[in-house]
N, C-alpha and C. Protein backbone atom coordinates (compact mmCIF):
# COMPACT_ATOMS: atom_id res chain seq x y z
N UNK A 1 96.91 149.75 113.36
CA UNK A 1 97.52 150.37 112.21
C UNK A 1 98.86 149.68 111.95
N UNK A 2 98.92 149.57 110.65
CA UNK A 2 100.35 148.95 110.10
C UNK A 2 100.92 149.89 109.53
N UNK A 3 102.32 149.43 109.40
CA UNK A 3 103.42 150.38 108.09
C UNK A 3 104.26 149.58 107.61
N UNK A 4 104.17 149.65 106.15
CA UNK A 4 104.97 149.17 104.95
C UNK A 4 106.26 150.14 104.32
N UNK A 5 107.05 149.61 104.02
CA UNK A 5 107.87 150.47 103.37
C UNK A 5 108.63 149.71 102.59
N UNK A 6 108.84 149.97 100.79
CA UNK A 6 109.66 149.26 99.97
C UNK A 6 110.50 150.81 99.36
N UNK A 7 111.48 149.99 98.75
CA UNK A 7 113.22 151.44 98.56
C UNK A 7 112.94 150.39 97.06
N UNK A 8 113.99 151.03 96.38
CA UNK A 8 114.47 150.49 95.07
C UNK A 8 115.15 151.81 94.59
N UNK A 9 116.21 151.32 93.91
CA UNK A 9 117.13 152.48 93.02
C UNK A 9 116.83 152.74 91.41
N UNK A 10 116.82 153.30 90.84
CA UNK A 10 116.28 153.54 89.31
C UNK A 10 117.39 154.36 89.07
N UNK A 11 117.74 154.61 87.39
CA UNK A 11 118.70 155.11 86.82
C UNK A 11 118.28 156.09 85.98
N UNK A 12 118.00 156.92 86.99
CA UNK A 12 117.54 158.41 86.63
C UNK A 12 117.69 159.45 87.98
N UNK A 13 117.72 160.66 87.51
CA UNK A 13 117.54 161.54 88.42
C UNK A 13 116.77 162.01 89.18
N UNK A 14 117.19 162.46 90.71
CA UNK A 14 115.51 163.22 91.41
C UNK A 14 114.55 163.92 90.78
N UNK A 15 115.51 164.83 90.17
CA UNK A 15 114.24 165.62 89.49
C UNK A 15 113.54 164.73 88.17
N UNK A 16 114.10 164.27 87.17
CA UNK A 16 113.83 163.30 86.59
C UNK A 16 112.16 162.47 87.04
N UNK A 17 112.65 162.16 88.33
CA UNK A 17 111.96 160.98 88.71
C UNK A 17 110.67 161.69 88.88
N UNK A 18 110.57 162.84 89.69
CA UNK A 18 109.87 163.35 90.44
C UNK A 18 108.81 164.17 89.34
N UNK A 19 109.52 164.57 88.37
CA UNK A 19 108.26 164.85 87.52
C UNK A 19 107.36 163.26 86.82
N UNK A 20 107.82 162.57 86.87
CA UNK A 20 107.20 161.42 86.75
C UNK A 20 106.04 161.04 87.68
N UNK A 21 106.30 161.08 89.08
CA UNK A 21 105.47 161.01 89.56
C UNK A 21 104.09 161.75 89.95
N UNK A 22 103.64 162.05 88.93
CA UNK A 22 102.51 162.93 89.45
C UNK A 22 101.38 162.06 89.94
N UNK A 23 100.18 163.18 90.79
CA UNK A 23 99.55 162.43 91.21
C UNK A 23 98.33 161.06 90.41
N UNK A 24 98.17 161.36 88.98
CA UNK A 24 97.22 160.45 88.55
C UNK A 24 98.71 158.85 88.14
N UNK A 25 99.63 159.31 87.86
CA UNK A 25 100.52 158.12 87.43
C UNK A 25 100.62 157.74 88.56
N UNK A 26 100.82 157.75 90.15
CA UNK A 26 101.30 157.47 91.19
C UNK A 26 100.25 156.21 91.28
N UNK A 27 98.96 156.90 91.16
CA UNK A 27 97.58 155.89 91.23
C UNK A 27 97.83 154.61 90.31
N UNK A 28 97.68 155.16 89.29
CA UNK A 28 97.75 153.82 88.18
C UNK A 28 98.86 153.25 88.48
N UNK A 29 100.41 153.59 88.79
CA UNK A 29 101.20 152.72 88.95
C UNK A 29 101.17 151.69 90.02
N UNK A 30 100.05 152.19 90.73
CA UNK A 30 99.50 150.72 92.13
C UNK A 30 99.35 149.78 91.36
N UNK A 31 98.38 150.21 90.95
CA UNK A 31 97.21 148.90 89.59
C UNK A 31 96.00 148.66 90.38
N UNK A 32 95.50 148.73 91.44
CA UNK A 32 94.13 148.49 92.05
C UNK A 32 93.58 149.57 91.74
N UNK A 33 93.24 150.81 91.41
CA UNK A 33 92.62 151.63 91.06
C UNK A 33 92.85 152.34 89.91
N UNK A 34 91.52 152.60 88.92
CA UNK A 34 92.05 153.86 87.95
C UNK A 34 91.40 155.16 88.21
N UNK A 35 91.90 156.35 87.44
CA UNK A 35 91.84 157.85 87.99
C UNK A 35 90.62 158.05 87.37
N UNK A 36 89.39 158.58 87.99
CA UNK A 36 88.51 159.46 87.72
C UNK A 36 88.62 160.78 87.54
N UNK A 37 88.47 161.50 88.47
CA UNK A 37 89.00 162.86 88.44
C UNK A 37 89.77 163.18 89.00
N UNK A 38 90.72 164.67 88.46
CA UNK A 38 91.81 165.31 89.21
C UNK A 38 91.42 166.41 89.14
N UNK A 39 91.46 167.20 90.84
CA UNK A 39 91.18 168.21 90.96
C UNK A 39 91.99 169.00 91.66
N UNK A 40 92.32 170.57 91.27
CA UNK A 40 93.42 171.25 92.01
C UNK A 40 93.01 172.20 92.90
N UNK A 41 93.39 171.84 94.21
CA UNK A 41 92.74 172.65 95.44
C UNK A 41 93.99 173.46 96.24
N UNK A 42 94.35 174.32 96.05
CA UNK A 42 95.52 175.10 96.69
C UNK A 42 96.50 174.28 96.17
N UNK A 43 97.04 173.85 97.18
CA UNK A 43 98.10 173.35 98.01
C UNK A 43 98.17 172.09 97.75
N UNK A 44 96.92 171.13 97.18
CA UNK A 44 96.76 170.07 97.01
C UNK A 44 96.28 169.65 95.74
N UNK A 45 96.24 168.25 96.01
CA UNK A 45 95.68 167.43 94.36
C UNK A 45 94.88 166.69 94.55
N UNK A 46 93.75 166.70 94.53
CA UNK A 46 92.51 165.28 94.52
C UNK A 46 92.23 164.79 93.85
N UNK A 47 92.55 163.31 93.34
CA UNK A 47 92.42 162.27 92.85
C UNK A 47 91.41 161.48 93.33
N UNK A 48 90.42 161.48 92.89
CA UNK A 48 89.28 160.75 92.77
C UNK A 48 89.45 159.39 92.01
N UNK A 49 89.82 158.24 92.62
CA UNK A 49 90.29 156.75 92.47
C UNK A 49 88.75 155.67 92.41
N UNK A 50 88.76 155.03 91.27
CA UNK A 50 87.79 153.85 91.32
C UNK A 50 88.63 152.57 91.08
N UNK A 51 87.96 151.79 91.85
CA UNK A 51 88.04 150.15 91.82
C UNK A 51 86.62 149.24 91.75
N UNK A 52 87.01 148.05 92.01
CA UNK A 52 86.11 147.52 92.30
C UNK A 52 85.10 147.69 92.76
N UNK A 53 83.58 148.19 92.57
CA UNK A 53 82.47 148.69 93.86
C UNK A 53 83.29 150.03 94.64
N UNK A 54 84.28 150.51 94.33
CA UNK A 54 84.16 151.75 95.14
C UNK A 54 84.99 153.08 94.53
N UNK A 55 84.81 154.09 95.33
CA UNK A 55 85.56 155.24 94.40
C UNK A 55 85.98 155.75 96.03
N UNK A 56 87.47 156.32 96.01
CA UNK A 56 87.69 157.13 96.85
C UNK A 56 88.82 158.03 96.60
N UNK A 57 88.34 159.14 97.41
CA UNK A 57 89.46 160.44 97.12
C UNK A 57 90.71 160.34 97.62
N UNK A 58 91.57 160.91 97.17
CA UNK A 58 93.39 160.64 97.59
C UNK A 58 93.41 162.31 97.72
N UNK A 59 93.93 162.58 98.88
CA UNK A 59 94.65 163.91 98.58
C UNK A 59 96.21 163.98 98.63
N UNK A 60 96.50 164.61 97.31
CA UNK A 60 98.03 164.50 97.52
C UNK A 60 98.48 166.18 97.84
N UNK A 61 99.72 165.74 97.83
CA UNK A 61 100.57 167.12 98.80
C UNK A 61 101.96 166.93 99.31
N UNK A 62 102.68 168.29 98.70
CA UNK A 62 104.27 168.34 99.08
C UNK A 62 104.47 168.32 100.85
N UNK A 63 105.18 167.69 101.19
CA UNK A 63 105.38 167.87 102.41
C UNK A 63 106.60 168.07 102.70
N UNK A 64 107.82 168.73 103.96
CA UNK A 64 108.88 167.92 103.73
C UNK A 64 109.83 167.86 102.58
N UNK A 65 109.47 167.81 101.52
CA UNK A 65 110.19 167.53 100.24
C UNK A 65 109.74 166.22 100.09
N UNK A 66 108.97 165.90 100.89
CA UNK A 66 107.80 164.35 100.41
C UNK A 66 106.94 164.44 99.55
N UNK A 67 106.32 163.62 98.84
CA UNK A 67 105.30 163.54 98.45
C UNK A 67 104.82 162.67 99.56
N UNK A 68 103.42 163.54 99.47
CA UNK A 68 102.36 162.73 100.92
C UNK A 68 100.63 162.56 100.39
N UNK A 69 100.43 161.53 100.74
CA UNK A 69 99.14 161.60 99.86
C UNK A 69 98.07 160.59 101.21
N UNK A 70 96.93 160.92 101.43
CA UNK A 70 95.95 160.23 102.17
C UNK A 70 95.16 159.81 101.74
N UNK A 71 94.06 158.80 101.95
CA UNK A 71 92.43 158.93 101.91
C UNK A 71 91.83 159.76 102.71
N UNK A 72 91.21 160.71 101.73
CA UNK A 72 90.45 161.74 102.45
C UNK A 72 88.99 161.22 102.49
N UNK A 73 88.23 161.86 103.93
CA UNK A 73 86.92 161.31 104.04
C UNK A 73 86.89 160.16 104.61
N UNK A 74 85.88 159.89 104.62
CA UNK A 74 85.07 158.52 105.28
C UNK A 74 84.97 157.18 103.80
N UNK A 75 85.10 158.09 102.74
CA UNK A 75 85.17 156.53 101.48
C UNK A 75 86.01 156.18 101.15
N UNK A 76 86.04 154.68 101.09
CA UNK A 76 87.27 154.07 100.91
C UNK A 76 87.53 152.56 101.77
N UNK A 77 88.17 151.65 101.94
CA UNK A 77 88.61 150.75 102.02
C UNK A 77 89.23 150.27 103.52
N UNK A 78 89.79 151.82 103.77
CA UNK A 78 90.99 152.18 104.89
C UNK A 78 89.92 153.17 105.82
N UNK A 79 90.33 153.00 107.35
CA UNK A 79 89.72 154.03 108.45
C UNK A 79 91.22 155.05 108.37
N UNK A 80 91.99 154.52 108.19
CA UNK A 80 93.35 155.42 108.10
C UNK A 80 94.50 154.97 107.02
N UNK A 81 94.60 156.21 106.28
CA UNK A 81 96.04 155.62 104.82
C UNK A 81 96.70 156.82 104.43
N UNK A 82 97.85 156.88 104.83
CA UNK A 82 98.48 158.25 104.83
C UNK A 82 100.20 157.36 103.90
N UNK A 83 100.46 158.13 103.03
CA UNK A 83 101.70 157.35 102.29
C UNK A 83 102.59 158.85 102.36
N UNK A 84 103.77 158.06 101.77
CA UNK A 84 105.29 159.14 101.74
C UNK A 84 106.42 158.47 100.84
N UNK A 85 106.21 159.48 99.39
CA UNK A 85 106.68 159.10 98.83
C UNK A 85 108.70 160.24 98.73
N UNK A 86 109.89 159.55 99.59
CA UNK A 86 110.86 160.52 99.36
C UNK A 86 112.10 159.52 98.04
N UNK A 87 112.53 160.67 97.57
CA UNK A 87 113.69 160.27 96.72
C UNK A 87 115.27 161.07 96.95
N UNK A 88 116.14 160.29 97.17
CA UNK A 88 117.45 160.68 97.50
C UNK A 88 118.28 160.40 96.13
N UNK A 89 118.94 161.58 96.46
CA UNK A 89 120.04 161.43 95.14
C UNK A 89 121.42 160.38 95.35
N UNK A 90 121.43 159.31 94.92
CA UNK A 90 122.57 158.47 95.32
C UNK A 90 123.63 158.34 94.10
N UNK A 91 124.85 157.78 93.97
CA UNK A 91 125.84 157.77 93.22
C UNK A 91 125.28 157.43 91.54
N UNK A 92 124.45 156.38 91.28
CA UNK A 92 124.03 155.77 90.17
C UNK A 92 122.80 156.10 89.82
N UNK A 93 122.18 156.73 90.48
CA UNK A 93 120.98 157.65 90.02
C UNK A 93 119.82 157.85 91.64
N UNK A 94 118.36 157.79 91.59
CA UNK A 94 117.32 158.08 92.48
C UNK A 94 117.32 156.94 93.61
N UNK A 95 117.37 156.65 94.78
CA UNK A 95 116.81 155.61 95.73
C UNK A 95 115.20 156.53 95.81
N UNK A 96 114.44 155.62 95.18
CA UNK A 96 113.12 155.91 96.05
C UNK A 96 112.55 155.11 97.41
N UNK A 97 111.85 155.76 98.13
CA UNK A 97 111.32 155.02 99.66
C UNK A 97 110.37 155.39 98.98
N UNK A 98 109.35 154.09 99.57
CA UNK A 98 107.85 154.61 99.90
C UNK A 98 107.33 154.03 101.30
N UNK A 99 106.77 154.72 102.11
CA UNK A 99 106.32 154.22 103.10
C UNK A 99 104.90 154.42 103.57
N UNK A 100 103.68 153.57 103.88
CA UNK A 100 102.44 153.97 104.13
C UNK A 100 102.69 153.44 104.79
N UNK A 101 101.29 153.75 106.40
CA UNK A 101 100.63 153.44 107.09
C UNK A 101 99.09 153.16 107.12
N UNK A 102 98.81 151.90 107.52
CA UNK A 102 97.55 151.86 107.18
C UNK A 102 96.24 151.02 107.90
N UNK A 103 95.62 151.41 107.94
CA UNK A 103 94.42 150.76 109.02
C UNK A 103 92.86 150.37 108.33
N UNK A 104 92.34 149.36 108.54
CA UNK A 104 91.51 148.77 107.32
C UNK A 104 90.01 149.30 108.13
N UNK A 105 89.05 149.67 107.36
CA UNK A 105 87.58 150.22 107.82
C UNK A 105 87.20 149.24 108.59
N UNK A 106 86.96 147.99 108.00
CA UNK A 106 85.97 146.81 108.51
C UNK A 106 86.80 146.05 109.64
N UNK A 107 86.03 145.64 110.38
CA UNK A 107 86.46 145.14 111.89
C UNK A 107 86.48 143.83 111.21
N UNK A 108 87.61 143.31 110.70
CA UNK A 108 88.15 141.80 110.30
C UNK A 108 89.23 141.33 111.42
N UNK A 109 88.81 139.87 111.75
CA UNK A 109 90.48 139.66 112.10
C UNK A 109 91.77 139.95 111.33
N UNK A 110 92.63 140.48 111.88
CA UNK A 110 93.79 140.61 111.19
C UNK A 110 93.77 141.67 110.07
N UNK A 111 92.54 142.32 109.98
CA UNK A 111 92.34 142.95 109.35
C UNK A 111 93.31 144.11 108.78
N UNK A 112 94.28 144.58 109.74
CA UNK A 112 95.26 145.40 109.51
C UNK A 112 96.18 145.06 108.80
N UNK A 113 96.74 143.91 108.98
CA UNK A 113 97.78 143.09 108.75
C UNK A 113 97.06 142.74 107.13
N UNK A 114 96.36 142.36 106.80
CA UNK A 114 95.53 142.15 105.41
C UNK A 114 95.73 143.90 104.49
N UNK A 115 95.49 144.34 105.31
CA UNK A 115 95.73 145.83 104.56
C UNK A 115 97.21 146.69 104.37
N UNK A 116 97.72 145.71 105.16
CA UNK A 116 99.21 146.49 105.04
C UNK A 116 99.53 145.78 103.59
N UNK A 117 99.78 144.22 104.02
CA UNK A 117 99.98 143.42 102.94
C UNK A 117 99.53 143.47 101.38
N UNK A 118 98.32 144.25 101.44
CA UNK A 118 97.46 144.30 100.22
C UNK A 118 98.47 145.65 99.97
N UNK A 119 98.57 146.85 100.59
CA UNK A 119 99.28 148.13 100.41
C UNK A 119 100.51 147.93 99.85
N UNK A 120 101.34 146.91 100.72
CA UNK A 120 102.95 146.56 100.01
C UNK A 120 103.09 145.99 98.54
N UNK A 121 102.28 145.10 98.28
CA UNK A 121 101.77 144.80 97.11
C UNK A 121 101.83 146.49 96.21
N UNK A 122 101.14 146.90 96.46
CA UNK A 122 100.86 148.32 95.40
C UNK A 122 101.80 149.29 95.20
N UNK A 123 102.37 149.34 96.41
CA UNK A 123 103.60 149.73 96.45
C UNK A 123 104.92 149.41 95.44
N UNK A 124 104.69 148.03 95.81
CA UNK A 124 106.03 147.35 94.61
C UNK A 124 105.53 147.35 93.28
N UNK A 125 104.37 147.38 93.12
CA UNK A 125 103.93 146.89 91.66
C UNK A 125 104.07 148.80 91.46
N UNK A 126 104.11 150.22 92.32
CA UNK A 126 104.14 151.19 91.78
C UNK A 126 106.31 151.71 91.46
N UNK A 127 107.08 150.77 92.26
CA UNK A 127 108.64 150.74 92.34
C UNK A 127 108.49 150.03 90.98
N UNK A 128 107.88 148.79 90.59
CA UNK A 128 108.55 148.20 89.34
C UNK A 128 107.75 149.17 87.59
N UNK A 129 107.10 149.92 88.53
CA UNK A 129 106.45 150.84 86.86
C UNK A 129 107.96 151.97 86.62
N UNK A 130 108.52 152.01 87.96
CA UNK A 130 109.39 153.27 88.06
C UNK A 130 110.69 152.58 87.13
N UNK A 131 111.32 151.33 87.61
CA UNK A 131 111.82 151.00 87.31
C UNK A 131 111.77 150.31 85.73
N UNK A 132 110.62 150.02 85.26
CA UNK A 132 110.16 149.99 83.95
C UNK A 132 110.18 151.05 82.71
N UNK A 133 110.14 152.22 83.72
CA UNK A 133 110.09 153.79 83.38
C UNK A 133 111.57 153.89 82.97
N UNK A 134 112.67 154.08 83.81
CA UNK A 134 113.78 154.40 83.99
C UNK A 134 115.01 153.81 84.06
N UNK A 135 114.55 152.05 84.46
CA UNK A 135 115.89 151.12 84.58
C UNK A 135 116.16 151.01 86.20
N UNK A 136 116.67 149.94 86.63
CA UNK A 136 117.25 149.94 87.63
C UNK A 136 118.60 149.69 87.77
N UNK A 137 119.21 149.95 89.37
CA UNK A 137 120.27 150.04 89.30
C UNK A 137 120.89 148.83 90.59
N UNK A 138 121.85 147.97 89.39
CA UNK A 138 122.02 146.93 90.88
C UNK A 138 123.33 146.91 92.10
């Protein structure tokens, strides 16, 4: 298992930010997947994600004052993908973190290391929608 983590500052507020992020924009702002269905289960949000040849469920969920979101189930890409999305209030507006962990299904060499890398990728391409959204701050 690997872990990625990219920060960036935007020029807007927590709360601001945070209604922004809901769970179907969080998806699309990766860019490897678009939203099929969203479904509301208690406590949680299931996002039903397609790509290429596959569809898999995300469950998202407050944690913490995190946003925390997994692959739920056995479909999907990943044997393990658990993310954390926190935002701090700093002088010039939001620092967002994002940090996943992640572990790839198929027994590849390096296979982990391929999946982190592919994850950080989605990650930044979901920091520069924020920052596209809101502005950044240098």
């Amino acid at each position: 298992m690997r872990e990625v983590t990219v920060s960036r500052v935007v020029n807007a507020s927590p709360v601001v930010v945070a209604r922004w992020l809901d769970p179907p924009t969080i998806v699309e702002a990766e860019g490897s997947f678009t939203v099929e269905t969203i479904d509301e289960h208690g406590d949680a949000t299931i996002v039903v994600a397609s790509g290429p040849g596959m569809q898999l469920p995300l469950r998202f969920e407050e944690r913490d004052e995190s946003i925390y979101y997994t692959q739920e189930g056995d479909q999907g890409p990943f044997s393990h993908m658990e993310t954390w999305i926190d935002l701090e209030d700093v002088p010039d507006g939001t620092q967002i973190t994002i940090r996943s962990s992640v572990s790839l299904a198929a027994p590849l060499p390096f296979g982990d290391r391929l999946a982190a890398w592919k994850r950080k990728g989605e990650l930044k391409r979901a920091l520069d929608a924020l920052v596209e959204e809101f502005g950044d701050v240098e």
